[in-house]
Protein backbone atom coordinates (compact mmCIF):
# COMPACT_ATOMS: atom_id res chain seq x y z
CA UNK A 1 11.68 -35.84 29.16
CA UNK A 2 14.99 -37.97 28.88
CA UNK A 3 17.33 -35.87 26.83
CA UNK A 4 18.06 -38.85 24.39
CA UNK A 5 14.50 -38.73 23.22
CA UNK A 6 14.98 -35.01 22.53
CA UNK A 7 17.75 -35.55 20.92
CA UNK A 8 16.29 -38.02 18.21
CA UNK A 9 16.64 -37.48 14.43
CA UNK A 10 19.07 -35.24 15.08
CA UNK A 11 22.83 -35.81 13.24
CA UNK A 12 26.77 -35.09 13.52
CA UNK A 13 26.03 -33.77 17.61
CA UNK A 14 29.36 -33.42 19.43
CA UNK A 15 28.30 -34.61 23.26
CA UNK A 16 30.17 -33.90 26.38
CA UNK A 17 28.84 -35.58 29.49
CA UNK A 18 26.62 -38.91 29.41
CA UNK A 19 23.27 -38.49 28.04
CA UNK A 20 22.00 -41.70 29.27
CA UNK A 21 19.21 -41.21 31.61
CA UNK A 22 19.48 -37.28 31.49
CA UNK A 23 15.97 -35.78 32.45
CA UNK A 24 15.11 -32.33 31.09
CA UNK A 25 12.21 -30.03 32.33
CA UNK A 26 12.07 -28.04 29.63
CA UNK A 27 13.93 -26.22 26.21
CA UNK A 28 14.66 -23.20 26.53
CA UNK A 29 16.45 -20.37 24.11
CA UNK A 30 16.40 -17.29 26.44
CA UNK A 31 18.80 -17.24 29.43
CA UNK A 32 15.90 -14.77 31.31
CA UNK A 33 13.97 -18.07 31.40
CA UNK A 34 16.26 -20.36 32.52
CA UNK A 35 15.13 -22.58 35.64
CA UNK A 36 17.38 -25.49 37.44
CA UNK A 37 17.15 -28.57 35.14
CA UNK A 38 16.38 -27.28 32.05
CA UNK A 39 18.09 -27.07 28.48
CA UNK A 40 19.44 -23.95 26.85
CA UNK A 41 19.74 -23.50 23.60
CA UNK A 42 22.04 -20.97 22.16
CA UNK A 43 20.89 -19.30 18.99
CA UNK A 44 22.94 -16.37 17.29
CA UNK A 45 19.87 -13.93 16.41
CA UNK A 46 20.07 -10.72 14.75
CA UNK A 47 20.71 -8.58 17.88
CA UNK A 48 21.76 -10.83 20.25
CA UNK A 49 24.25 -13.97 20.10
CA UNK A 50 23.11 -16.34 22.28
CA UNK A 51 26.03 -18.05 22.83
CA UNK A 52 27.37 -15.16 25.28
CA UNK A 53 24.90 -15.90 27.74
CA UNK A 54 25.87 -19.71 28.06
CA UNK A 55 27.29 -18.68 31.38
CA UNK A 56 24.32 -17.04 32.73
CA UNK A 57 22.30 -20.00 31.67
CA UNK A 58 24.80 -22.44 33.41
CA UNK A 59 24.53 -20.16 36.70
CA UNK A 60 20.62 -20.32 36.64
CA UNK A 61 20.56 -24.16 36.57
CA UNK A 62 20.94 -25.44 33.08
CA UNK A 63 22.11 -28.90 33.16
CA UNK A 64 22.39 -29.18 29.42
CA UNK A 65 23.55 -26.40 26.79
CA UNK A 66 23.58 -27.02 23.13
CA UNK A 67 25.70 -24.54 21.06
CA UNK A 68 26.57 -23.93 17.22
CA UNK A 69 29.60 -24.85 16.71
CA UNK A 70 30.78 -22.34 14.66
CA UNK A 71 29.59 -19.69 17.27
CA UNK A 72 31.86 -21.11 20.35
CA UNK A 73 34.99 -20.18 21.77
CA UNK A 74 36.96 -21.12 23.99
CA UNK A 75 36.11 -18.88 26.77
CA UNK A 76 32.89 -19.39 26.60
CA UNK A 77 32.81 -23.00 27.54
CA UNK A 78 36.95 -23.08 29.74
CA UNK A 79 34.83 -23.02 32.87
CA UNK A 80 31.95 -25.28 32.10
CA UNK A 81 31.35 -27.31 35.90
CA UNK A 82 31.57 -31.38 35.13
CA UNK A 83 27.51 -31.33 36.05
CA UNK A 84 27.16 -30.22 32.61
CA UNK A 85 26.57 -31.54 29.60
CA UNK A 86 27.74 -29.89 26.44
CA UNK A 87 26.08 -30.80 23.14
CA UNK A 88 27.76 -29.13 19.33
CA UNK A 89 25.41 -28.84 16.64
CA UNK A 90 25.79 -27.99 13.12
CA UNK A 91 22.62 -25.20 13.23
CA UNK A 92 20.96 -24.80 16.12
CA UNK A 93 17.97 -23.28 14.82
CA UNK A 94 17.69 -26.40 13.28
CA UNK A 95 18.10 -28.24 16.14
CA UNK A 96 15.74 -26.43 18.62
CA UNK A 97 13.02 -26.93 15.93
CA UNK A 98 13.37 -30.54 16.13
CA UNK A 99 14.38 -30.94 19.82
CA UNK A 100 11.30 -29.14 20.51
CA UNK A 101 9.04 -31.64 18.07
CA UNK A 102 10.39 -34.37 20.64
CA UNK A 103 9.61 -32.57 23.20
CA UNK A 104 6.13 -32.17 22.43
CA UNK A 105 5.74 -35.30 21.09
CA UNK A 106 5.41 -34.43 17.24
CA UNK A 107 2.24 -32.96 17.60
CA UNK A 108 2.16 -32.15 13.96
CA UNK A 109 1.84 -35.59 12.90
CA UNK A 110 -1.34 -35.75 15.06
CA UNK A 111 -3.05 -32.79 12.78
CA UNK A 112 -3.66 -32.44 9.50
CA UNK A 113 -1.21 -29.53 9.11
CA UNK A 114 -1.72 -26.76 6.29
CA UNK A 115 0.69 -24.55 5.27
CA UNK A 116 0.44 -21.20 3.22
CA UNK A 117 2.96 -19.50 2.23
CA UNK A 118 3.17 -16.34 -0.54
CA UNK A 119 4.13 -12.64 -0.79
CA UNK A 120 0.48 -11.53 -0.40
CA UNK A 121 -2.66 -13.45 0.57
CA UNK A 122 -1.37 -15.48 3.27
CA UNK A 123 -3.81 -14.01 5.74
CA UNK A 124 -6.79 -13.95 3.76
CA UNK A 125 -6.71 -17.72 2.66
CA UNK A 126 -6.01 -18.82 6.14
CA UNK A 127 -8.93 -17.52 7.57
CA UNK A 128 -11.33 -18.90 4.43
CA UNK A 129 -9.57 -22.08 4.75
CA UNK A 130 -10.50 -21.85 8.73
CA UNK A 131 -14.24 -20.84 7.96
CA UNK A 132 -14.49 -23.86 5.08
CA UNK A 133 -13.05 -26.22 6.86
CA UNK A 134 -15.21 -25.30 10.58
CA UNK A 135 -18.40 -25.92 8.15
CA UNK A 136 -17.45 -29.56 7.34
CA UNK A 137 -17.74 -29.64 11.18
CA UNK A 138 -13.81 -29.69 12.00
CA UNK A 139 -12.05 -27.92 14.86
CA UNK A 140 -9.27 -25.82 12.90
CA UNK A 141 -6.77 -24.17 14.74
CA UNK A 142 -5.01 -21.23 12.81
CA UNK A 143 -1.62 -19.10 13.60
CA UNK A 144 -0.60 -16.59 11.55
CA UNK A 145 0.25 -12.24 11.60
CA UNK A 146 -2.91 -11.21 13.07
CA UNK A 147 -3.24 -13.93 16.16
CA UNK A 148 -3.78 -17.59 16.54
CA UNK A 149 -7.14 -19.38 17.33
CA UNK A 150 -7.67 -22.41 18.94
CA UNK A 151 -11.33 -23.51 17.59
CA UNK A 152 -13.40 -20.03 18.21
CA UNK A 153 -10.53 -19.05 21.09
CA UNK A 154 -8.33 -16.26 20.25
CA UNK A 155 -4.76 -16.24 22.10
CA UNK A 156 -4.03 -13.07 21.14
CA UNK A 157 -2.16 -10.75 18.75
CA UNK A 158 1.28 -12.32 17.51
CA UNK A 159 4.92 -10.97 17.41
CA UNK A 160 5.09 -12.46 14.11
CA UNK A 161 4.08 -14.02 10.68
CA UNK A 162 5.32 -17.73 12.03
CA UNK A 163 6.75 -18.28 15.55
CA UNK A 164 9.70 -19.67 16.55
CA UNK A 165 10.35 -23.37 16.54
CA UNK A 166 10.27 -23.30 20.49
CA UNK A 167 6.72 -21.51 20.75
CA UNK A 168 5.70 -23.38 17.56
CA UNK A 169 5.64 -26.61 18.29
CA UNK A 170 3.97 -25.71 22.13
CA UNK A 171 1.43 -24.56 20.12
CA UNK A 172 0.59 -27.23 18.31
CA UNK A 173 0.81 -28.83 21.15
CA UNK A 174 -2.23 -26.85 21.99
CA UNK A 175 -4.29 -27.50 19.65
CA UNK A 176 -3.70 -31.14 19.85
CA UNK A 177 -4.90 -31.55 23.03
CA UNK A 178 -8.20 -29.37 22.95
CA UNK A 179 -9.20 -31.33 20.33
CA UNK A 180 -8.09 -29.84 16.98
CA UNK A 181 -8.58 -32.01 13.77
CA UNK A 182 -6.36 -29.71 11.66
CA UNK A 183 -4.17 -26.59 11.85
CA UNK A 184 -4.01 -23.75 9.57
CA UNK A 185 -0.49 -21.71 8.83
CA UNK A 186 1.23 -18.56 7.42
CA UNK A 187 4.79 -20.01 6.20
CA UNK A 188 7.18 -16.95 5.86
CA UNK A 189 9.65 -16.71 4.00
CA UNK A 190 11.81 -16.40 6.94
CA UNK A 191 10.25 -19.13 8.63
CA UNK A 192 11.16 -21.68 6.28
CA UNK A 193 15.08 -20.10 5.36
CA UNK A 194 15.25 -20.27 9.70
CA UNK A 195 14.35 -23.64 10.27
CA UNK A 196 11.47 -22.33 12.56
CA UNK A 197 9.28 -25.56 10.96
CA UNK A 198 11.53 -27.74 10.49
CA UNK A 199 10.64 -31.14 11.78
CA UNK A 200 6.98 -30.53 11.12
CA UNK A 201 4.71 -32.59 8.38
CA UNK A 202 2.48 -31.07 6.39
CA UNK A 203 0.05 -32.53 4.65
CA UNK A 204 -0.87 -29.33 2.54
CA UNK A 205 1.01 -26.39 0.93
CA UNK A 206 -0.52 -23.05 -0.73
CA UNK A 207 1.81 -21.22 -2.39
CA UNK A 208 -0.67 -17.72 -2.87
CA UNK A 209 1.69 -15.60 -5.32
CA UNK A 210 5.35 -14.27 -5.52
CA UNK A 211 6.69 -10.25 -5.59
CA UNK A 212 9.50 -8.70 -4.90
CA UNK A 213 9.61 -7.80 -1.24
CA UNK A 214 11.51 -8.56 1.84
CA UNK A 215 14.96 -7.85 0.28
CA UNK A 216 17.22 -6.90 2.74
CA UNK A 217 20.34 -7.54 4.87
CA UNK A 218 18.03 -9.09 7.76
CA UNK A 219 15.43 -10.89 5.72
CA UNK A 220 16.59 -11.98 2.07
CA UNK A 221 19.49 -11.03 -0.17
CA UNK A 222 18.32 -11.84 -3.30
CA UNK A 223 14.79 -12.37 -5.02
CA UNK A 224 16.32 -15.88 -5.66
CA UNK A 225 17.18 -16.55 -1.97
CA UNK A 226 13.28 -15.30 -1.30
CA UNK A 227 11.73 -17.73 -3.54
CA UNK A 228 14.33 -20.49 -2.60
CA UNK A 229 13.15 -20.13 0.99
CA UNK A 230 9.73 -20.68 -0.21
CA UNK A 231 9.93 -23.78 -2.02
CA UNK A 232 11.70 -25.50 1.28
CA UNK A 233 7.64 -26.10 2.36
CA UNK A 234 6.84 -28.06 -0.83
CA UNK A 235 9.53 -30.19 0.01
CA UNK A 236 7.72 -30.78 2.95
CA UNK A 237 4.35 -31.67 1.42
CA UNK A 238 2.09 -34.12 0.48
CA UNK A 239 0.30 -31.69 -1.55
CA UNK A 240 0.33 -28.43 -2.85
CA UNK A 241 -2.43 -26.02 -4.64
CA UNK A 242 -0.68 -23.23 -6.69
CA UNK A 243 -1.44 -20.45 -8.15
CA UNK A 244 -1.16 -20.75 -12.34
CA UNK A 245 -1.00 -17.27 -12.83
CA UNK A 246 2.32 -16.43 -10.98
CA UNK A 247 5.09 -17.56 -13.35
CA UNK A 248 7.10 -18.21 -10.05
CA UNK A 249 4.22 -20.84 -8.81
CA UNK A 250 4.67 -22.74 -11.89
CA UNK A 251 8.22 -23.34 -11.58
CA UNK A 252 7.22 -25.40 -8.01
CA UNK A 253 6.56 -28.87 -9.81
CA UNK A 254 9.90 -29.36 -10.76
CA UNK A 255 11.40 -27.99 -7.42
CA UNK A 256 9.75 -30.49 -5.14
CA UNK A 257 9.10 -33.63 -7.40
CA UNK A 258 7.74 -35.68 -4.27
CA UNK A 259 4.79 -32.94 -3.77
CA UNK A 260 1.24 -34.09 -5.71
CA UNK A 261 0.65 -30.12 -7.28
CA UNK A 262 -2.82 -28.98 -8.93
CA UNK A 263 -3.35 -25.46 -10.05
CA UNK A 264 -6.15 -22.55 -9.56
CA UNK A 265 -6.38 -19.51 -11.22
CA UNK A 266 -7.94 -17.08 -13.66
CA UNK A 267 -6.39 -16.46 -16.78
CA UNK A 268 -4.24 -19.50 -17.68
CA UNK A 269 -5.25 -23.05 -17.40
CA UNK A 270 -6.04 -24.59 -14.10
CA UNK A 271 -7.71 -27.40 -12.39
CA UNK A 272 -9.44 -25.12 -10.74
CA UNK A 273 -10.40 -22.17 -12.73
CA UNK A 274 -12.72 -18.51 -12.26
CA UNK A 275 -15.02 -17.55 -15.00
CA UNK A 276 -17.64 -14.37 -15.61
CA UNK A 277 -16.21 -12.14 -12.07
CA UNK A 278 -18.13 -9.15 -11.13
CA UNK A 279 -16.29 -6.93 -8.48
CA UNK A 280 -18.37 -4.24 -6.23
CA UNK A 281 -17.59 -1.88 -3.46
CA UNK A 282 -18.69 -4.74 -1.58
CA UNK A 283 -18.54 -8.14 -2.53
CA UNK A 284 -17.45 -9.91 -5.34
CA UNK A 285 -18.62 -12.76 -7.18
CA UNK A 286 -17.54 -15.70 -9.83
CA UNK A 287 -18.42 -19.11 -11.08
CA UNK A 288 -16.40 -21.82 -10.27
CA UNK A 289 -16.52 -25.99 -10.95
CA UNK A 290 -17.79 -27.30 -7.77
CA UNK A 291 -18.06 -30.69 -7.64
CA UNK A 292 -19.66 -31.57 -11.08
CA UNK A 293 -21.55 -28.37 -11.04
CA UNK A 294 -20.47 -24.26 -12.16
CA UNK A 295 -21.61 -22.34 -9.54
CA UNK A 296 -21.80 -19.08 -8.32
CA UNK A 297 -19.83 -17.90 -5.12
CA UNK A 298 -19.78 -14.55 -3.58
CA UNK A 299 -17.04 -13.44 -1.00
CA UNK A 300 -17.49 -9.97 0.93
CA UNK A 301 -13.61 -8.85 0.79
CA UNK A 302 -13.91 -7.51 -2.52
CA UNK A 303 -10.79 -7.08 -5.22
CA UNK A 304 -9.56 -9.63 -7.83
CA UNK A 305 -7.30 -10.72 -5.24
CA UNK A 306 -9.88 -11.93 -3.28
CA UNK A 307 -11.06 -14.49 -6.08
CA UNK A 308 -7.09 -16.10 -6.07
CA UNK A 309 -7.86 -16.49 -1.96
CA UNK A 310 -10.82 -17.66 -2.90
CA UNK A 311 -9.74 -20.67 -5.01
CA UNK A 312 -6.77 -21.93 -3.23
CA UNK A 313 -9.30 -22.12 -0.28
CA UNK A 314 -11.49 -24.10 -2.27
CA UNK A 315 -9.15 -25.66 -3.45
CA UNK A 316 -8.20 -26.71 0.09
CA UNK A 317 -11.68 -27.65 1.10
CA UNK A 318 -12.54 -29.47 -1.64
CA UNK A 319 -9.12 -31.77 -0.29
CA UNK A 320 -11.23 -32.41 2.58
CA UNK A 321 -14.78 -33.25 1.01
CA UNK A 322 -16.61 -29.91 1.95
CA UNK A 323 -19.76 -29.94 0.60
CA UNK A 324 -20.59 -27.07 -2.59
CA UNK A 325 -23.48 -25.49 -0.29
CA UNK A 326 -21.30 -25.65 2.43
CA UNK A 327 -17.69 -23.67 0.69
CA UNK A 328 -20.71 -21.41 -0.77
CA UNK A 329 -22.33 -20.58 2.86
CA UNK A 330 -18.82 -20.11 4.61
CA UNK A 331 -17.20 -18.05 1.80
CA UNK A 332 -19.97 -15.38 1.91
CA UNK A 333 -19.84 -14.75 5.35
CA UNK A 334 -15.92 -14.84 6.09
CA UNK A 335 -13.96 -12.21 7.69
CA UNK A 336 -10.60 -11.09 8.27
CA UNK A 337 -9.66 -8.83 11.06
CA UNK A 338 -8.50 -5.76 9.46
CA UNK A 339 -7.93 -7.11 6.15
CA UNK A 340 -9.77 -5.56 3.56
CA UNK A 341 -12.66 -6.21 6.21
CA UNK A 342 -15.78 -4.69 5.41
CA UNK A 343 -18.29 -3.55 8.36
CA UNK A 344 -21.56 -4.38 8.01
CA UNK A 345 -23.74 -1.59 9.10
CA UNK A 346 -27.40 -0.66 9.56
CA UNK A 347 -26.90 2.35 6.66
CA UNK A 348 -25.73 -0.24 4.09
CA UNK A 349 -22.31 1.86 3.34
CA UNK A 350 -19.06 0.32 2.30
CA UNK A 351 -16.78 0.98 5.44
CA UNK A 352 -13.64 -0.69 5.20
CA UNK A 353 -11.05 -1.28 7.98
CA UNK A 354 -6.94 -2.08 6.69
CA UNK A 355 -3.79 -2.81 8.64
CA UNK A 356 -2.30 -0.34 5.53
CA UNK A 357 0.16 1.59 7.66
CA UNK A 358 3.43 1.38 5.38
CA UNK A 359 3.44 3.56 2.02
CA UNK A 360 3.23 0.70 -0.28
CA UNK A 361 0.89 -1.18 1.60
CA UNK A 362 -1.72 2.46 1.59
CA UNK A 363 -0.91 2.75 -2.01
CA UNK A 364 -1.95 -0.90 -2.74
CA UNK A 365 -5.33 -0.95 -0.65
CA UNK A 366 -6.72 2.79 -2.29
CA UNK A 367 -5.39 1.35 -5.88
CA UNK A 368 -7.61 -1.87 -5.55
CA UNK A 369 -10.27 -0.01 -3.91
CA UNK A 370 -10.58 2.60 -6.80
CA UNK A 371 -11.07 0.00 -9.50
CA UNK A 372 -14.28 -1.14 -8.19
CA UNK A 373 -15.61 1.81 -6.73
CA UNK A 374 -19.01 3.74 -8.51
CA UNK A 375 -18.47 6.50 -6.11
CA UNK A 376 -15.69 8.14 -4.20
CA UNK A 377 -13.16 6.73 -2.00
CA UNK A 378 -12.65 8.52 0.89
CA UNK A 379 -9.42 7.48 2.96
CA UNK A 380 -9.00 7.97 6.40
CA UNK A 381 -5.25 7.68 7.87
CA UNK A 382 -2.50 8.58 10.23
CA UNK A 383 0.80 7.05 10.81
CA UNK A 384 1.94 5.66 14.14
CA UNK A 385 3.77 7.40 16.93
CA UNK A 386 8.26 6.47 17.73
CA UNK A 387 8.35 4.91 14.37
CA UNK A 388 9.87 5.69 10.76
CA UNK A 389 8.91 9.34 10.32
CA UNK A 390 10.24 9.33 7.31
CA UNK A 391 7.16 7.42 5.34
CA UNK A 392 4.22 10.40 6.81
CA UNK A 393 4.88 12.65 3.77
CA UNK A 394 5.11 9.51 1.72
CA UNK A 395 1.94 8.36 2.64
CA UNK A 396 0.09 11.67 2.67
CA UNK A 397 1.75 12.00 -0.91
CA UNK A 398 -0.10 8.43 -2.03
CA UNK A 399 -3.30 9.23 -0.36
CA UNK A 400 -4.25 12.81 -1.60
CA UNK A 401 -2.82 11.39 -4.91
CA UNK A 402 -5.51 8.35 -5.17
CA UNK A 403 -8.45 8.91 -2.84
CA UNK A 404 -11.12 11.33 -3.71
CA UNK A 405 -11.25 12.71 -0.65
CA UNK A 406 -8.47 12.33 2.42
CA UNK A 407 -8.86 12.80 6.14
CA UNK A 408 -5.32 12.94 7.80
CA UNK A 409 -5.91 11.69 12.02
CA UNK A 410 -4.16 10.23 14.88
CA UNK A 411 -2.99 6.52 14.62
CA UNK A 412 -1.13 5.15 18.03
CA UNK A 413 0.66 8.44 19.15
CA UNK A 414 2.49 6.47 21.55
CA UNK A 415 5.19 8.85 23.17
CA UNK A 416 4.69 11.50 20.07
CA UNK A 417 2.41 14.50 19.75
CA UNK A 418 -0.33 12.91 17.58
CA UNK A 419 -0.39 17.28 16.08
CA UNK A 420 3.04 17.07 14.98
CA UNK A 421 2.65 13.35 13.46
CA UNK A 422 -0.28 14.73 11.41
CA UNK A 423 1.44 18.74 10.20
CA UNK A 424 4.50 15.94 8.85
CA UNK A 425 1.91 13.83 7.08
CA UNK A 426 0.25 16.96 5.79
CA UNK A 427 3.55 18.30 4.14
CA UNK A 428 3.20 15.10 1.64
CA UNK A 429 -0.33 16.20 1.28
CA UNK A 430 0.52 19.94 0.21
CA UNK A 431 2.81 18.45 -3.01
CA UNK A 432 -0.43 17.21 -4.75
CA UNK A 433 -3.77 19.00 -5.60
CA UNK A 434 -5.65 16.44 -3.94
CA UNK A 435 -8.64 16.77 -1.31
CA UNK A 436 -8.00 16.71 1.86
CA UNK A 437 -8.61 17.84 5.71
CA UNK A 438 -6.73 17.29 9.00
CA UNK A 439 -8.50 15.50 12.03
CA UNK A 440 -6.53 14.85 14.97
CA UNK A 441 -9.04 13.11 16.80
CA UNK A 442 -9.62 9.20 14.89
CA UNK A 443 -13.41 9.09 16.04
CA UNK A 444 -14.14 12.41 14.87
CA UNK A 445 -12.65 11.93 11.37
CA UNK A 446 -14.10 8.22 11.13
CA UNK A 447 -17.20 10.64 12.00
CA UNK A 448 -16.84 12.79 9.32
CA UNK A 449 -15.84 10.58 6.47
CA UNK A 450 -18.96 8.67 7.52
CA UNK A 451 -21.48 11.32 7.30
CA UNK A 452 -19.55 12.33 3.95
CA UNK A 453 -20.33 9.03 2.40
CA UNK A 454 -23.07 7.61 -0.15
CA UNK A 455 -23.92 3.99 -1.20
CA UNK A 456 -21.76 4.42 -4.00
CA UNK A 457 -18.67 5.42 -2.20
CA UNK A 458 -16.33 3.43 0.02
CA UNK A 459 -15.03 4.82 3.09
CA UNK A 460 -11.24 3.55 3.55
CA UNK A 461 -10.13 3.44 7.57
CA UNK A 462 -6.10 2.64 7.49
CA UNK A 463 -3.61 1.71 9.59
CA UNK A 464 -4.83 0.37 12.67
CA UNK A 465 -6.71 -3.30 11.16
CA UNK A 466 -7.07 -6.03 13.71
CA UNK A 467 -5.93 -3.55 16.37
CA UNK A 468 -8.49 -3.06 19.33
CA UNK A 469 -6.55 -0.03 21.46
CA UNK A 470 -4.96 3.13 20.58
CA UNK A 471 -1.73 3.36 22.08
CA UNK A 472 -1.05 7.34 23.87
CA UNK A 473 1.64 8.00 26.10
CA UNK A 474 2.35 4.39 26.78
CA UNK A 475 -1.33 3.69 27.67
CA UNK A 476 -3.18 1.75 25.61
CA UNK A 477 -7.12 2.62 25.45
CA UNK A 478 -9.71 0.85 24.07
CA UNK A 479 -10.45 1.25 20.43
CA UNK A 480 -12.17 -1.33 17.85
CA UNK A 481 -13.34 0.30 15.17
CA UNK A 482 -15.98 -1.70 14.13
CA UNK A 483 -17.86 -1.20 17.63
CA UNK A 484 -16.96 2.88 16.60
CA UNK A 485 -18.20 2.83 13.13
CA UNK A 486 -21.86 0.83 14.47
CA UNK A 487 -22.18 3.98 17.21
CA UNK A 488 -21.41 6.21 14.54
CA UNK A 489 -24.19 5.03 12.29
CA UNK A 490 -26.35 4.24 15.22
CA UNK A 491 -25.91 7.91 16.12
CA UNK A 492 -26.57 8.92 12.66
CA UNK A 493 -29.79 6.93 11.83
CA UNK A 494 -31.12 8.29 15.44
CA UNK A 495 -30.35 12.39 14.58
């Protein structure tokens, strides 16, 4: 692509070298990827400043390097060969986001792009959007934590929440050209205060709910610089569905005057509002306005939380003319990989798989999960191998505190002794008169908690989620645990 046309929309550049007639192969912001015509960008991350590998880039065939130019020195560019040209730009995280828009010729304008964004939630209502939205007969494509889908094509597990502006916008790219009507997003926080989406038009924000997390000196430094990151999407909206119970939510109107807002919720006024909810170990159900109609609609993630998800998909769908029987059909049978994801099974019991691997996360989960539950909750857990050791007492702490019944096993060992990783978890345990047992071996305890289990109780299975191998001395072996739990219960009903 001519480098002028990558270039476009983009202000107060400092250019050295003609740019007229300038053909780039492709963008790139990693000097390991570098090939002989292409474009570096130089991006000062939180490890690495890109800027130092300018040279590198230059000796691997870049013929055009843009820079930040607060970031550049002298030396770096003293020896820069005549060949190439030298662009200054005010952000360059900015700028990558929208040079790569060019480059992939704006595919968000050729999607009807949906945004969510929210401390908790964000997974959840992407995939109900996704389900909705596939009933009205419409290819959806979806990125987000877990993975991104193309249609029913999964691409695979993601580094994280919302990728770079590079990756992005190749994505979207994608889904463009096999056909996608609309695409379906998690918005981080981080995303938006990074510029990773900047250049792209949404037609739709969600803004799901607002808590204090992801303060620190990588992410956020203040609660205000959190929400302030937040509100950037709105400002990129057409529309946006809110939630009226979160005071933060509320305060969106008057942040991004330009964005059309209506409201769900549960206890204050909305346009789109929850009555008579009934929450099982299971399911849980509610009326809601459909159309010109109350009606009842069932979800099987169950937890008041669920219901918020719930509406802002609606909410969503109803945007987009889906059809009452339709949002009632698609909401019932939605799942989310290793959120609050239920497993149907042949004995009926509530078996629940949860990426809950961080103590606050584990504490959240059982605390939902004990509101709703007749019977007991029986946890199964372990904590992952070369990672914080510090939160294994924590957690055994949190889980021998609220489940009835705790079985401490193996998660991904990796390099670790998955014995030792369980005796550090089980010191937490010992502080609390809780129940528990120790189970190195994750089949046999999802065994064991199983066979323990009643219609009335719900059996909790933590940390792992979406995850399909367990990781052991740098192998990684196959390990979905909802093909596990139906061979456990097929087993079982056999005996």
């Amino acid at each position: 692509m001519e480098l002028k046309s990558i270039l476009a929309g983009l202000e107060d550049l400092k250019i050295k070298g003609n740019i007229e007639n300038t053909e780039v192969k492709t963008i790139v912001d990693n000097s390991e990827k570098i090939k002989e015509g292409d474009m570096f960008v130089a991006i000062d991350g939180f490890t690495e400043d890109g800027h130092k590998y300018i040279p590198d880039a230059i000796k691997k065939g870049a013929k055009v390097i843009m820079a930040q130019a607060d970031k550049v020195t002298r030396e770096m560019v003293k020896d820069l060969p005549d060949d190439v040209i030298f662009i200054l730009a005010p952000d360059t995280r900015h700028a990558v986001s929208i040079c790569a828009c060019n480059f992939y010729k704006n595919p968000s304008r050729k999607l009807r792009l949906i945004g969510v964004t929210g401390t908790k939630g964000k997974t959840t209502t992407t995939f109900m959007i996704k389900s909705l939205l596939e009933k009205e007969g419409l290819k959806v494509g979806l990125i987000g934590t877990i993975c991104t889908y193309i249609g029913n094509k999964n691409l695979g597990d993601n580094d994280r929440t919302t990728p770079e502006g590079l990756e992005l916008q190749e994505l979207l790219r994608k889904m463009v050209d096999e056909g996608c009507d609309v695409a379906v997003m998690e918005v981080s926080s981080q995303s938006l205060k990074l510029g990773r989406v900047d250049g792209c038009e949404f037609e739709i924000g969600v803004f799901t709910n607002f808590a204090k997390d992801h303060i620190s000196p990588k992410e956020h430094p203040s609660m205000e610089d959190y929400f302030n990151s937040k509100v950037k999407l709105f400002k990129m909206c057409k529309y946006g569905y809110i939630n009226s119970d979160d005071i933060f939510a509320n305060k969106l109107p008057a942040l991004a005057p330009n964005c059309k807002f209506e409201t769900y919720g549960i206890d204050n006024p909305a346009s789109l509002l929850a009555k008579d909810i009934t929450v099982t170990n299971s399911n849980v159900d509610f009326k809601v306005k459909l159309g010109n109609k109350n009606q009842r609609v069932k979800t099987g993630i169950p937890g008041r939380f669920s219901v918020y998800n719930s509406l802002a998909a609606i909410s969503v769908a109803s945007r987009f003319g889906v059809s009452a029987e339709d949002i009632i059909d698609a909401l019932l049978s939605v799942r989310v990989p290793g959120r609050s994801e239920l497993v149907d099974n042949k004995a009926e019991l509530a078996i629940m798989i949860d990426y809950a691997h961080t103590p606050e996360s584990l504490e959240n989960i059982l605390k939902t999960v004990k509101t709703y539950t007749l019977g007991k909750v029986i946890c199964v857990f372990g904590c992952g191998g070369d990672r914080d050791t510090g939160k294994r007492p924590l957690m055994g702490e949190i889980a021998t505190t609220l489940a009835d019944h705790t079985i401490i096993t193996s998660d991904n060992p990796r390099s670790e002794k998955p014995e030792d990783i369980v005796s550090q978890i089980e010191k937490g345990a010992k502080k609390t008169k809780g129940s528990y047992e120790c189970i190195v071996d994750r089949k046999e305890a999802m065994k064991k908690a199983i066979k323990m289990a009643n219609k009335k109780d719900l059996v909790l299975i933590a940390g792992k989620g979406h995850e399909l191998t367990q990781e052991i001395n740098g192998k990684k072996y196959p390990f979905d645990e909802r093909e596990i739990i139906k061979e456990i219960i097929d087993e079982s009903i056999i005996m």
